[in-house]
C-alpha atoms as a PDB file:
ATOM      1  CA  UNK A   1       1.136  20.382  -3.581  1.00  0.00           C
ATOM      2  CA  UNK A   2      -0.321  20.809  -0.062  1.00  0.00           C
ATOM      3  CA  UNK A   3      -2.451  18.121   1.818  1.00  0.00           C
ATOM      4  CA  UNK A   4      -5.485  20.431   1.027  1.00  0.00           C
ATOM      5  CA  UNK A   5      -5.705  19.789  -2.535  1.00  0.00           C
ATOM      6  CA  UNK A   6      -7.065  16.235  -2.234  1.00  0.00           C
ATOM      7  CA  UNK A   7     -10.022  18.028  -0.198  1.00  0.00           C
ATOM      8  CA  UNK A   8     -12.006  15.514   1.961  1.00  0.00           C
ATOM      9  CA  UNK A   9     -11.514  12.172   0.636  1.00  0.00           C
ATOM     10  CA  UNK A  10      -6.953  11.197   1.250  1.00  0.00           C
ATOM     11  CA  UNK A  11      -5.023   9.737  -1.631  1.00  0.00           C
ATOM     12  CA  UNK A  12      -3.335   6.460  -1.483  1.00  0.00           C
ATOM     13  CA  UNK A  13       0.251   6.176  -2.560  1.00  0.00           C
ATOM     14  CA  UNK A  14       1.303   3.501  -4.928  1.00  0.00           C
ATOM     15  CA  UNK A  15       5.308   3.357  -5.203  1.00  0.00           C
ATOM     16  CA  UNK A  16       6.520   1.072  -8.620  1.00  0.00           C
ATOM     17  CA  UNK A  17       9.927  -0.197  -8.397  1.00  0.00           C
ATOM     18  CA  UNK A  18      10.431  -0.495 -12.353  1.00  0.00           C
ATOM     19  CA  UNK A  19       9.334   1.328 -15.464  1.00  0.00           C
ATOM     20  CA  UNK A  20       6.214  -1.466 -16.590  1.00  0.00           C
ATOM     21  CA  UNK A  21       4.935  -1.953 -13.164  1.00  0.00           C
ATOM     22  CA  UNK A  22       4.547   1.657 -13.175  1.00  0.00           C
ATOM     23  CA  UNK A  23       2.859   2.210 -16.682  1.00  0.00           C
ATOM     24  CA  UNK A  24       0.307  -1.090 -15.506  1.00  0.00           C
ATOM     25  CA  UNK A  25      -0.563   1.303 -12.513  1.00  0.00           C
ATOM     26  CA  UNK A  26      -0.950   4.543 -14.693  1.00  0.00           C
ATOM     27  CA  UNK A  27      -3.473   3.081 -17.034  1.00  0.00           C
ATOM     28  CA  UNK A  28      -5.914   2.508 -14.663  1.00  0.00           C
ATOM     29  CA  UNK A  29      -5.882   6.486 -13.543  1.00  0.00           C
ATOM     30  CA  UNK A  30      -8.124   8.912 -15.024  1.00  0.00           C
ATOM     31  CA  UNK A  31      -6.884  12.608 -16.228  1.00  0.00           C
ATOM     32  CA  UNK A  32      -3.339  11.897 -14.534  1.00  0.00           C
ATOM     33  CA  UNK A  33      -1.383  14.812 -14.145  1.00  0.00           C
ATOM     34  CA  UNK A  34       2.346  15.510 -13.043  1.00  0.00           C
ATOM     35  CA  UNK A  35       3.580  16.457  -9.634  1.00  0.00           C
ATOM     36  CA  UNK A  36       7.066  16.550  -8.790  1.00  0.00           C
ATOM     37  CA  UNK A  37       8.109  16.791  -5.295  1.00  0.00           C
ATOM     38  CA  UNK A  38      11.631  16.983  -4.003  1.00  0.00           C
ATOM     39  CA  UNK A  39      13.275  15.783  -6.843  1.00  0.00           C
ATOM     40  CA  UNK A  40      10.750  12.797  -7.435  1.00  0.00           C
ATOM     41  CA  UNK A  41       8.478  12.604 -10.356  1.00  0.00           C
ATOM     42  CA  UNK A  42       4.627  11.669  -9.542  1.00  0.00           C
ATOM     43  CA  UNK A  43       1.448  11.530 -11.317  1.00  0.00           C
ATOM     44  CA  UNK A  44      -1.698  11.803  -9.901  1.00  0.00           C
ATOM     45  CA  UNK A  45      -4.823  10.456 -11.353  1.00  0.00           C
ATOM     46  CA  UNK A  46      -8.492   9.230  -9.717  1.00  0.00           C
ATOM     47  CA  UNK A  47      -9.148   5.301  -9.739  1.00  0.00           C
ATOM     48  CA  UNK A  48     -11.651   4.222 -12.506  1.00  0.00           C
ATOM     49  CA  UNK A  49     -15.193   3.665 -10.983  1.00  0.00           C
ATOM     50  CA  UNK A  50     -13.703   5.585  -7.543  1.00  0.00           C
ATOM     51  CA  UNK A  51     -13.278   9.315  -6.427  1.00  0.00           C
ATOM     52  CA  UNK A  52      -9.907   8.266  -4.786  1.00  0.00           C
ATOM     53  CA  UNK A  53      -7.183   9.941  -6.224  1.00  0.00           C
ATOM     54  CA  UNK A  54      -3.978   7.942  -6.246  1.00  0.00           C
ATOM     55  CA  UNK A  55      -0.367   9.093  -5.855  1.00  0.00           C
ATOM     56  CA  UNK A  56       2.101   7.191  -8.751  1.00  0.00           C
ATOM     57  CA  UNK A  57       6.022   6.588  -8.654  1.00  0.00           C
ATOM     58  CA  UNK A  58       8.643   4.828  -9.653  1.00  0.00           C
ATOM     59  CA  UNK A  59      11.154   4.602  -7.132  1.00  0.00           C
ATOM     60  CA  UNK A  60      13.779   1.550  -8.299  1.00  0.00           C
ATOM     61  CA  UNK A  61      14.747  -1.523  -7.274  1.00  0.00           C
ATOM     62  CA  UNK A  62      16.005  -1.694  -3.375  1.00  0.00           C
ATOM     63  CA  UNK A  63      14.700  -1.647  -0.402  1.00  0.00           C
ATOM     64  CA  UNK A  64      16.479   1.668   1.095  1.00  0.00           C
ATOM     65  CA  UNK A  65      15.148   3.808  -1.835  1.00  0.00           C
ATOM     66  CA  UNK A  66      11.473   2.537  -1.378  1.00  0.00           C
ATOM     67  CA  UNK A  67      12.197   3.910   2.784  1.00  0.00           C
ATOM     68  CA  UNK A  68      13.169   7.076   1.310  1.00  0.00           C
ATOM     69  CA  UNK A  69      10.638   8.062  -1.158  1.00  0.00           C
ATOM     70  CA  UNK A  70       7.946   6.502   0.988  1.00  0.00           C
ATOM     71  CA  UNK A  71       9.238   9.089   3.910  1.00  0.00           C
ATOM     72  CA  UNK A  72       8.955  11.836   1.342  1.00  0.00           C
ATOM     73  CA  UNK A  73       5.423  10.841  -0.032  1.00  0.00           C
ATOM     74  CA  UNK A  74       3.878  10.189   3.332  1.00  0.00           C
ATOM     75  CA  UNK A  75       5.151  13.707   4.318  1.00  0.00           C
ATOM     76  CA  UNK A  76       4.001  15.721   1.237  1.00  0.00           C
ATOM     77  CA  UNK A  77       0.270  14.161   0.727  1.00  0.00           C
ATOM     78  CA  UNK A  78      -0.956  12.898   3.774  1.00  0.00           C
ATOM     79  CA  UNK A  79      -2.544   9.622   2.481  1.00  0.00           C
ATOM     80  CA  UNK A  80      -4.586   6.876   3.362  1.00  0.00           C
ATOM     81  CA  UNK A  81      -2.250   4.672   2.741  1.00  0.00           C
ATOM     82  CA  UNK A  82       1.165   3.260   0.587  1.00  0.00           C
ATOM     83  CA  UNK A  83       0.721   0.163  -1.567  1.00  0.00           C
ATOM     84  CA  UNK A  84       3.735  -1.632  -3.521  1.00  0.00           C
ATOM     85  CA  UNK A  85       2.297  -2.654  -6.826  1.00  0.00           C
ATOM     86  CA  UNK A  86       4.821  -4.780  -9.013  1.00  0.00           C
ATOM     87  CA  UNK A  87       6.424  -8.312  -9.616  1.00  0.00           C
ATOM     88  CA  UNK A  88       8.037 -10.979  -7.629  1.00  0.00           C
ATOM     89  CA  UNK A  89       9.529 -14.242  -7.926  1.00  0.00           C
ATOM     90  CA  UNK A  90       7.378 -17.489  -6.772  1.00  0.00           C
ATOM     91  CA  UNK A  91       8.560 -19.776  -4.176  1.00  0.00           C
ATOM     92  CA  UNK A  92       6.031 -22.250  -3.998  1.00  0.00           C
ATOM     93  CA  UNK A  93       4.641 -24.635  -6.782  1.00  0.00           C
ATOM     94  CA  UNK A  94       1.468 -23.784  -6.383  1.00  0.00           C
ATOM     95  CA  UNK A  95       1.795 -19.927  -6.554  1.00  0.00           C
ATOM     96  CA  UNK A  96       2.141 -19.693 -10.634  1.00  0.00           C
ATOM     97  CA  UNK A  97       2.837 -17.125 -13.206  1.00  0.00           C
ATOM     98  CA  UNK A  98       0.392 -14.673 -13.840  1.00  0.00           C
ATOM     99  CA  UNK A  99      -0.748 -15.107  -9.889  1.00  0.00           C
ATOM    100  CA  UNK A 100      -0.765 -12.295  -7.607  1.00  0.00           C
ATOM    101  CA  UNK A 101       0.144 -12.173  -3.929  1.00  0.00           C
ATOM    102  CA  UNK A 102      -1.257  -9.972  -1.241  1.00  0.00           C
ATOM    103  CA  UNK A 103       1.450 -10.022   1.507  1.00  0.00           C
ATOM    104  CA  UNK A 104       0.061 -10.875   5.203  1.00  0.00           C
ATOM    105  CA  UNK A 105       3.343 -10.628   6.528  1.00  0.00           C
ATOM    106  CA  UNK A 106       6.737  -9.243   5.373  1.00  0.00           C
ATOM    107  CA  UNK A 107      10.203 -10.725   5.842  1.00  0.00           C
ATOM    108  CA  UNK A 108      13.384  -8.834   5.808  1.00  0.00           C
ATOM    109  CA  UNK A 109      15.286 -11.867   5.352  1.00  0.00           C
ATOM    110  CA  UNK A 110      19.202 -10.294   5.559  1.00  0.00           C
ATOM    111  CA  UNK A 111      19.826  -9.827   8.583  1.00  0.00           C
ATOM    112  CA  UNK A 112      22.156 -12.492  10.761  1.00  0.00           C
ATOM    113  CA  UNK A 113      25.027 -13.233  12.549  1.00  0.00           C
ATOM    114  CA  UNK A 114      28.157 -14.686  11.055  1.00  0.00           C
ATOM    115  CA  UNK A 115      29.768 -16.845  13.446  1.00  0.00           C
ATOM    116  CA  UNK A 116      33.127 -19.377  12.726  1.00  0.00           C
ATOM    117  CA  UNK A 117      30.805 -22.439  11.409  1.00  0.00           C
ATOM    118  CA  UNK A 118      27.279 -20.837  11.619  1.00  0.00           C
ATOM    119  CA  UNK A 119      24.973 -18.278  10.317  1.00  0.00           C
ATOM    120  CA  UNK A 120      22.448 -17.374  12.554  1.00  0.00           C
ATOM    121  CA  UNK A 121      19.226 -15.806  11.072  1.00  0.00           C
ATOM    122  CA  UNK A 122      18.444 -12.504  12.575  1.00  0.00           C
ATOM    123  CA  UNK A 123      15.389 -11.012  10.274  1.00  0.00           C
ATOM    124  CA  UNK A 124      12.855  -8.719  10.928  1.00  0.00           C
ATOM    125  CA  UNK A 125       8.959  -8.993  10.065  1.00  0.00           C
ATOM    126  CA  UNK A 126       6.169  -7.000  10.095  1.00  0.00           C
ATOM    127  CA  UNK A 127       2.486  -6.943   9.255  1.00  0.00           C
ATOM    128  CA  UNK A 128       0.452  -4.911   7.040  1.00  0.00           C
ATOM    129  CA  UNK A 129      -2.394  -3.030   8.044  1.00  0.00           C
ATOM    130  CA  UNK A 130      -5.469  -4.760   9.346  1.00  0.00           C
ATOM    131  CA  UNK A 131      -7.809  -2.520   7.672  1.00  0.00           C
ATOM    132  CA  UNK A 132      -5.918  -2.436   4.167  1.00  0.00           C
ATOM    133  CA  UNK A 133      -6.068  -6.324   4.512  1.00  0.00           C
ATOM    134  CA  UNK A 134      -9.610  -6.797   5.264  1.00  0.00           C
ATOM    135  CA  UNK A 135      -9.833  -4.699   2.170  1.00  0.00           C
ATOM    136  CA  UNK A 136      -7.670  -6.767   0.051  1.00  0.00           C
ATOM    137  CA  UNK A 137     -10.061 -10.109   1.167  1.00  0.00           C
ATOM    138  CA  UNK A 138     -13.171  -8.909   0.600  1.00  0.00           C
ATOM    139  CA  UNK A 139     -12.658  -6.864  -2.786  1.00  0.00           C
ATOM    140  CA  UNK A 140      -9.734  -9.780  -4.744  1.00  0.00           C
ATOM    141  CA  UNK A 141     -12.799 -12.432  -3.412  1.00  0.00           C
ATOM    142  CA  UNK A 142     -14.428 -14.053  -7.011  1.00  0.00           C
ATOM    143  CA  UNK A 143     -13.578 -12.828 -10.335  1.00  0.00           C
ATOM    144  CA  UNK A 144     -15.098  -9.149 -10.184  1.00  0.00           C
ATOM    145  CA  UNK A 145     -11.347  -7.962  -9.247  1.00  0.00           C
ATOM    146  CA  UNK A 146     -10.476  -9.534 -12.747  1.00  0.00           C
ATOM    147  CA  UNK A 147     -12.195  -7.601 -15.192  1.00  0.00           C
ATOM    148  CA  UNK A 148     -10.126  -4.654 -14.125  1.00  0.00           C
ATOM    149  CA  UNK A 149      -6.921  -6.465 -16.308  1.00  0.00           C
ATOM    150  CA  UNK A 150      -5.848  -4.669 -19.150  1.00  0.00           C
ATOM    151  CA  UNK A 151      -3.995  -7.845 -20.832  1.00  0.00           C
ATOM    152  CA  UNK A 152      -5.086 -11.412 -21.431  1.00  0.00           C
ATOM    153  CA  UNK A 153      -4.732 -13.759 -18.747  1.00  0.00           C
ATOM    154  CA  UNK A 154      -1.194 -15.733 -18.807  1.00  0.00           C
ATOM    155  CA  UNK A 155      -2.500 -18.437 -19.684  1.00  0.00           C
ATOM    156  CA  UNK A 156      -6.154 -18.042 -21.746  1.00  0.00           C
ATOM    157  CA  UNK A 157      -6.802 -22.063 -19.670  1.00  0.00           C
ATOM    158  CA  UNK A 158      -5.876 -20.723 -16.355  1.00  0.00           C
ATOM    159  CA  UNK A 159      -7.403 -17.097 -15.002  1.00  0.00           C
ATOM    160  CA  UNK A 160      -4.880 -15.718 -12.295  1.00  0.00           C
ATOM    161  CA  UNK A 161      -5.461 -16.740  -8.635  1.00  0.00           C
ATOM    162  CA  UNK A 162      -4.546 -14.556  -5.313  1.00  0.00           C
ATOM    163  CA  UNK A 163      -2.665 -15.719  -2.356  1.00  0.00           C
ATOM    164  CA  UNK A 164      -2.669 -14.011   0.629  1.00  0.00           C
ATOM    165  CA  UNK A 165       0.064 -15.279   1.952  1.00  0.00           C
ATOM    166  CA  UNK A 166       3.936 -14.120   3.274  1.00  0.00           C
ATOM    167  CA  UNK A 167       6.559 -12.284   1.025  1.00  0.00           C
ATOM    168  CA  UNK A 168      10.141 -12.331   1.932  1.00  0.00           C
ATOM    169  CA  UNK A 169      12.397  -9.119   0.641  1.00  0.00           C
ATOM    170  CA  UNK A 170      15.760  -8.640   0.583  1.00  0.00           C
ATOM    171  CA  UNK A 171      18.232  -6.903  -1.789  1.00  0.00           C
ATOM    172  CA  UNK A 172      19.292  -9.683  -4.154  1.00  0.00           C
ATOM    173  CA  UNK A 173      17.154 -11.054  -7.714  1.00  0.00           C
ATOM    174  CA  UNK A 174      17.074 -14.896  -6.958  1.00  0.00           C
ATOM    175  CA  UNK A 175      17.341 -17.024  -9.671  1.00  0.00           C
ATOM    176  CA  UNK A 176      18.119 -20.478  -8.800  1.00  0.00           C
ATOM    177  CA  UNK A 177      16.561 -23.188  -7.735  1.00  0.00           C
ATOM    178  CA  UNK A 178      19.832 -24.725  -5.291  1.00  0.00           C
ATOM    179  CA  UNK A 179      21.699 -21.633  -4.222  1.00  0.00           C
ATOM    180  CA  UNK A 180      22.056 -20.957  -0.349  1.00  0.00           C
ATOM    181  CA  UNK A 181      19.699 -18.026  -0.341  1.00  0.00           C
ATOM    182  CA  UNK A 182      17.177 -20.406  -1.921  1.00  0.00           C
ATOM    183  CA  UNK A 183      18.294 -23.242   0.702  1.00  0.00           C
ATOM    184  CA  UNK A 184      18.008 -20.387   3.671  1.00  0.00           C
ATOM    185  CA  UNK A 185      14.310 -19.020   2.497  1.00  0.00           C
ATOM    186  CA  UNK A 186      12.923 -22.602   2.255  1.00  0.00           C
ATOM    187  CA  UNK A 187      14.422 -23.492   5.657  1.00  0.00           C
ATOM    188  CA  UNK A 188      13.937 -20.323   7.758  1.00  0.00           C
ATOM    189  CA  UNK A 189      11.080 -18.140   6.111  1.00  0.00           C
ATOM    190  CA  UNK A 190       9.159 -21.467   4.719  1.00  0.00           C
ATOM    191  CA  UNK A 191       5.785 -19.932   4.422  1.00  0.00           C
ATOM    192  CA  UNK A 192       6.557 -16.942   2.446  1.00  0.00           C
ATOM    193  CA  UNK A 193       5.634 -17.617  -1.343  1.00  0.00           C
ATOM    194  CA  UNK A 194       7.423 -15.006  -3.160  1.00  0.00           C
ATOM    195  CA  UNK A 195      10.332 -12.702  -2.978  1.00  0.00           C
ATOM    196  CA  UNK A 196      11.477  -8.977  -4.189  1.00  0.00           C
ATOM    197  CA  UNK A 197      13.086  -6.359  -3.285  1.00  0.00           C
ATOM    198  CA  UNK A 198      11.344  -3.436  -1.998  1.00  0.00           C
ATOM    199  CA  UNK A 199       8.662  -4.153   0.773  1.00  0.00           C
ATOM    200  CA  UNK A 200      10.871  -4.215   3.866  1.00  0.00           C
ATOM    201  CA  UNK A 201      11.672  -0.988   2.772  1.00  0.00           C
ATOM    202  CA  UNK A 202       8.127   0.178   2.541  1.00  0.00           C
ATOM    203  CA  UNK A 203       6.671  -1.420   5.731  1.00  0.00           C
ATOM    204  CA  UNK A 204       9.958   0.199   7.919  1.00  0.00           C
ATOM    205  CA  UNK A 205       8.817   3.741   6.503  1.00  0.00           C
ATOM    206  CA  UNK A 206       5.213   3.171   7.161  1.00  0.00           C
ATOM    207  CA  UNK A 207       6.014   1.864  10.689  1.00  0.00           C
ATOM    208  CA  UNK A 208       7.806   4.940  11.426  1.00  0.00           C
ATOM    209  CA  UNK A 209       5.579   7.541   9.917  1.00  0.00           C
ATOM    210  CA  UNK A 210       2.324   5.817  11.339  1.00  0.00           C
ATOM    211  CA  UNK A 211       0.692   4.909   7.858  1.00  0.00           C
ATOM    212  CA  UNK A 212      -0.974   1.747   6.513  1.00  0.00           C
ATOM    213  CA  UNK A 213       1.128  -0.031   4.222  1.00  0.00           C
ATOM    214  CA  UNK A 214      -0.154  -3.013   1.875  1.00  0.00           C
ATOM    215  CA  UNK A 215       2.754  -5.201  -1.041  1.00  0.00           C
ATOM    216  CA  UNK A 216       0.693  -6.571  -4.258  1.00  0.00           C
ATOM    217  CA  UNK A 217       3.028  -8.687  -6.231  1.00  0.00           C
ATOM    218  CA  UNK A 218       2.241 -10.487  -9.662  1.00  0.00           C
ATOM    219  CA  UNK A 219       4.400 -13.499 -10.122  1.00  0.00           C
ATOM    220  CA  UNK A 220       6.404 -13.221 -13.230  1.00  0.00           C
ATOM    221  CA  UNK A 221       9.272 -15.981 -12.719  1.00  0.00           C
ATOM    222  CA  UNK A 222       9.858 -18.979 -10.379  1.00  0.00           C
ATOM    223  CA  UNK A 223      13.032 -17.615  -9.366  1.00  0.00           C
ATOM    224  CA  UNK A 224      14.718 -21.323 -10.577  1.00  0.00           C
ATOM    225  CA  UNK A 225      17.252 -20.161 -13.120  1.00  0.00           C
ATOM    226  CA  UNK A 226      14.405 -19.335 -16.335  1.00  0.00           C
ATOM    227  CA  UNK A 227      14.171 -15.879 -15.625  1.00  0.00           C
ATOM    228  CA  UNK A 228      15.336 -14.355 -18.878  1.00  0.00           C
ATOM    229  CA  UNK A 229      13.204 -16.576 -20.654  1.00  0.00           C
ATOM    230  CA  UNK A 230      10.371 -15.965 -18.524  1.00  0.00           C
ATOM    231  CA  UNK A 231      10.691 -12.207 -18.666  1.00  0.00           C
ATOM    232  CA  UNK A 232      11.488 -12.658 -23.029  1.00  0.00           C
ATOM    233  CA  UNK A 233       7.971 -14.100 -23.172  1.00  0.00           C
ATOM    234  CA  UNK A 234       5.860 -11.358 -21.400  1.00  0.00           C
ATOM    235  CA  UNK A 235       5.910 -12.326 -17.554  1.00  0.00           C
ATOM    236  CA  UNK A 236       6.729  -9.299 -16.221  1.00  0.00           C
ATOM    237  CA  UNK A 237       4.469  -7.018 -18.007  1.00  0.00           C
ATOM    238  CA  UNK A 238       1.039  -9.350 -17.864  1.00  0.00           C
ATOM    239  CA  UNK A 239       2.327 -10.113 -13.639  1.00  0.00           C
ATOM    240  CA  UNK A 240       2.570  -6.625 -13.180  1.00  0.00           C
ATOM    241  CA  UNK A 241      -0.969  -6.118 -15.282  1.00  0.00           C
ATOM    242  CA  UNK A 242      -2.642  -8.296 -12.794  1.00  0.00           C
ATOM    243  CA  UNK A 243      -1.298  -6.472  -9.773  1.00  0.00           C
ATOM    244  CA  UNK A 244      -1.780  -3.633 -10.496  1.00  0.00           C
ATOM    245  CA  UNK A 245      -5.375  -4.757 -11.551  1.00  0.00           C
ATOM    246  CA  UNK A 246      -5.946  -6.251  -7.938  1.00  0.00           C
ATOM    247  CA  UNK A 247      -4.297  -3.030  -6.358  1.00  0.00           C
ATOM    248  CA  UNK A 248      -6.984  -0.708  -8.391  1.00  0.00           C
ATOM    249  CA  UNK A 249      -9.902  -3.035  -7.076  1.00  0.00           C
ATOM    250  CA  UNK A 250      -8.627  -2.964  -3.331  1.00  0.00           C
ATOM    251  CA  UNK A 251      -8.383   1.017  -3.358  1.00  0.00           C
ATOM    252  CA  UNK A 252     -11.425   1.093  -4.991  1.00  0.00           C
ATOM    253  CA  UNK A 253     -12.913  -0.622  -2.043  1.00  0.00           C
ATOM    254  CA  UNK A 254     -11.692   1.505   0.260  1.00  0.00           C
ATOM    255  CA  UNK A 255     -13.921   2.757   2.863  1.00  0.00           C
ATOM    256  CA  UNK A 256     -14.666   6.837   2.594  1.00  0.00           C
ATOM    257  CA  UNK A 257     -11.859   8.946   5.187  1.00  0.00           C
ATOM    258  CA  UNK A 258     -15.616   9.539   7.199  1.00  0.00           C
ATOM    259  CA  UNK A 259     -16.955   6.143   7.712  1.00  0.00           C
ATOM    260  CA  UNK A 260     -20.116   5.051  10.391  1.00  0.00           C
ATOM    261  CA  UNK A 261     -18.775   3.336  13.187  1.00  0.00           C
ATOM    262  CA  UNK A 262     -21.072   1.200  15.159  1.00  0.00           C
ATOM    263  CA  UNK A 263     -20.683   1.738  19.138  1.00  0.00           C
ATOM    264  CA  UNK A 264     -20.533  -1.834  21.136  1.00  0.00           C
ATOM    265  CA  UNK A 265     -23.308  -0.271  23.373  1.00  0.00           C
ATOM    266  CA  UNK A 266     -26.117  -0.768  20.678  1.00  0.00           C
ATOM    267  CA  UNK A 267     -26.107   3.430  20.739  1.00  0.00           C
ATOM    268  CA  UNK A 268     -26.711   5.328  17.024  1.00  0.00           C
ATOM    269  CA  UNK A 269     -23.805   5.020  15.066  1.00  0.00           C
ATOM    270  CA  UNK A 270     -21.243   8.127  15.146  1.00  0.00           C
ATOM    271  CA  UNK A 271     -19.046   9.209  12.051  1.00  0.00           C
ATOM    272  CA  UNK A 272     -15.571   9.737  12.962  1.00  0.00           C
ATOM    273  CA  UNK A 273     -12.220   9.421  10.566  1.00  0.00           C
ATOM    274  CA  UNK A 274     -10.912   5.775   9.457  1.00  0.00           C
ATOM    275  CA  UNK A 275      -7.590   6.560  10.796  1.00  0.00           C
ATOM    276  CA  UNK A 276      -7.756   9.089  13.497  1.00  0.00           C
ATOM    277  CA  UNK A 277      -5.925  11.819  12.965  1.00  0.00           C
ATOM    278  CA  UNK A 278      -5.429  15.279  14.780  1.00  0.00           C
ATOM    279  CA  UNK A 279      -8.291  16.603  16.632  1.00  0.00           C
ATOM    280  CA  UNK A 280      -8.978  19.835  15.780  1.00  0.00           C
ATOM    281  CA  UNK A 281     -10.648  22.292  18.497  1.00  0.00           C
ATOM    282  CA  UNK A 282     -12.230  25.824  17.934  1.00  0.00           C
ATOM    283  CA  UNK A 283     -12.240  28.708  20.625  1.00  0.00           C
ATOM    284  CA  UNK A 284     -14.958  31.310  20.114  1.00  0.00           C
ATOM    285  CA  UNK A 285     -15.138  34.199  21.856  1.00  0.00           C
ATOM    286  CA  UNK A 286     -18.773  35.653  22.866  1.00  0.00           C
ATOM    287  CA  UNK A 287     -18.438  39.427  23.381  1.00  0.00           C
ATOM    288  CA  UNK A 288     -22.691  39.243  23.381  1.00  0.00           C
ATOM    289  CA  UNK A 289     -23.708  38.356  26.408  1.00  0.00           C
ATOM    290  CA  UNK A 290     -22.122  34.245  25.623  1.00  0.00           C
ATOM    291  CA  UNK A 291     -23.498  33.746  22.283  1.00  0.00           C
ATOM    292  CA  UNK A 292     -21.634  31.286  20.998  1.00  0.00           C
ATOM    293  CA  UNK A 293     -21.817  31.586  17.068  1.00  0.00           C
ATOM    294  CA  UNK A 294     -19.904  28.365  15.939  1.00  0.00           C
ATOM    295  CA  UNK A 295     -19.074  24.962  16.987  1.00  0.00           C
ATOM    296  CA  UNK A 296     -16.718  22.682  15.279  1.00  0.00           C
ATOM    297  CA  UNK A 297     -16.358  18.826  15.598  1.00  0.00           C
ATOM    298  CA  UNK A 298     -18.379  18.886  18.390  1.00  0.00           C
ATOM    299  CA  UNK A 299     -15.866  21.001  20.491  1.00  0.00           C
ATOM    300  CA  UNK A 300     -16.451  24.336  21.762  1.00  0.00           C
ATOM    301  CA  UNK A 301     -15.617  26.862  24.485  1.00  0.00           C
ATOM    302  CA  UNK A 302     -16.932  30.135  25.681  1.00  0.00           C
ATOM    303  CA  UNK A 303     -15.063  32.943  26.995  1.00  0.00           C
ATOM    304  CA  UNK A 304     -17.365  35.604  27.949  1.00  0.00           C
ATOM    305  CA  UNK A 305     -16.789  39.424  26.732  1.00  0.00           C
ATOM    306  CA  UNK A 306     -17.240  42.100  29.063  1.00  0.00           C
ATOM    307  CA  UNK A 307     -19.824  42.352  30.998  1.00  0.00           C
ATOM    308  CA  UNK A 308     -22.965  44.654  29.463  1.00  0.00           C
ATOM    309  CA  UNK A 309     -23.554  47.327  32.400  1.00  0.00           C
ATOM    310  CA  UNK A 310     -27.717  48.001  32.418  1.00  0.00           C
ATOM    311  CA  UNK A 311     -29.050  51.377  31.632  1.00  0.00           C
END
């Protein structure tokens, strides 16, 4: 598929680490259809009550596989933007199942140094895209984001609530409320709310191939030992429901590729890309007297033919 086929308007990515966040995502797309490039299976589909066509796979669990397809994805379509849609693990009391988190910063939480009595934490961070946040806030605001769920509510007393708040990902499945890791996240990273698995991945990728890069998590355990039981009685379907829900709304909102942009001078507003991109410049030759017959993005330049000789 070449970067043409979306026409004007850019798709957005959305990478799935497991088999139900991935089916939450596809039932929001209309008339999906299957691409398959370099040995990874896509669909592509247009968001309900948008004209922006989104991007679908499921990549597995790990942060080094997310990198890789998100390389390959970014390279073959061009979008707008990746988004990780799927589940994660709460690490706060107050973020509950059924919630969803928008991640305003992302921990990679492995790295350190290993000294004779000490560990010394060594992790990396970065920071999603301004734009694709600013998004997120204004569109997950109220309850309109809500009636885009395809399942009940967790709880039918409690409607789920969105934190925009810090993730932490790293490549193990936490499940205990006293282990070290636990210990280390609460002492080191103590303001991110959830963990998983994949978003360092994704944010490294989208660093390097100069893309914006959003993580939407639904909380589907509490990461304190009651996983299993958790994930028997539904979690990680209706979590990944609700994400995938708030994910739909966000690209919804998206600003058009072309958007007005509103000079600090008090001039007319201009339209120019959301992202800027390549500029693209057109030569035309006059060979009539320095008629110039087309101009393109405002750029143009004349190189006179020969000169007419009088009769």
């Amino acid at each position: 598929m070449l970067e043409g086929e979306f026409g004007l308007i850019s798709p957005v990515v959305v990478l799935t680490a497991i088999s139900l966040e991935y089916n939450a995502v596809r039932e929001h797309l209309l008339d999906p259809r299957r691409v398959i490039h370099e040995g990874t299976w896509c669909e592509v589909g247009t968001v309900t009550g948008s004209e922006r066509q989104v991007v679908i796979a499921e990549v597995g669990p790990g942060n080094l596989r997310t990198a890789v397809v998100a390389e390959q994805l970014r390279a073959a379509f061009a979008p707008l933007a990746i988004i990780f849609v799927g589940v994660a693990g709460s690490l706060k009391s107050d973020v509950r199942l059924g919630d969803v988190v928008v991640a305003d910063k992302i921990y990679a939480y492995d790295g350190s140094k290993h000294g004779p009595d000490e560990q010394f934490a060594r992790p990396a961070a970065w920071s999603p895209s301004h734009a694709l946040l600013q998004t997120a806030l204004h569109s997950l605001r109220g309850s309109a984001w809500r009636e885009r769920i395809r399942l009940i509510a967790y709880r039918p007393d409690r409607l789920p609530e969105v934190h925009v708040k810090p993730v932490a990902a790293g490549e193990t499945v936490l499940n205990s409320m006293d282990s070290p890791l636990r210990e280390r996240l609460v002492r080191v990273f103590n303001d991110a709310v959830a963990v998983e698995m994949e978003s360092a991945g994704l944010a490294t990728a989208a660093a390097l191939g100069k893309v914006d890069s959003l993580t939407i998590r639904g909380i589907s355990d509490l990461a304190n030992g009651a996983k299993a039981s958790a994930d028997a009685g539904g979690s990680q379907q209706i979590a990944a429901s609700h994400a995938a829900a708030a994910a739909m709304a966000v690209i919804a909102a998206l600003p058009d590729d072309l958007v007005e942009a509103a000079p600090a001078d008090g001039s007319e507003p201009v339209v120019g890309p959301l992202t800027p991109g390549p500029t693209l410049r057109q030569i035309n030759k006059a060979d009539r007297k320095g008629v110039v017959n087309a101009v393109q993005n405002g750029n143009q330049s004349i190189t006179n033919g020969p000169r007419v000789t009088p009769r």
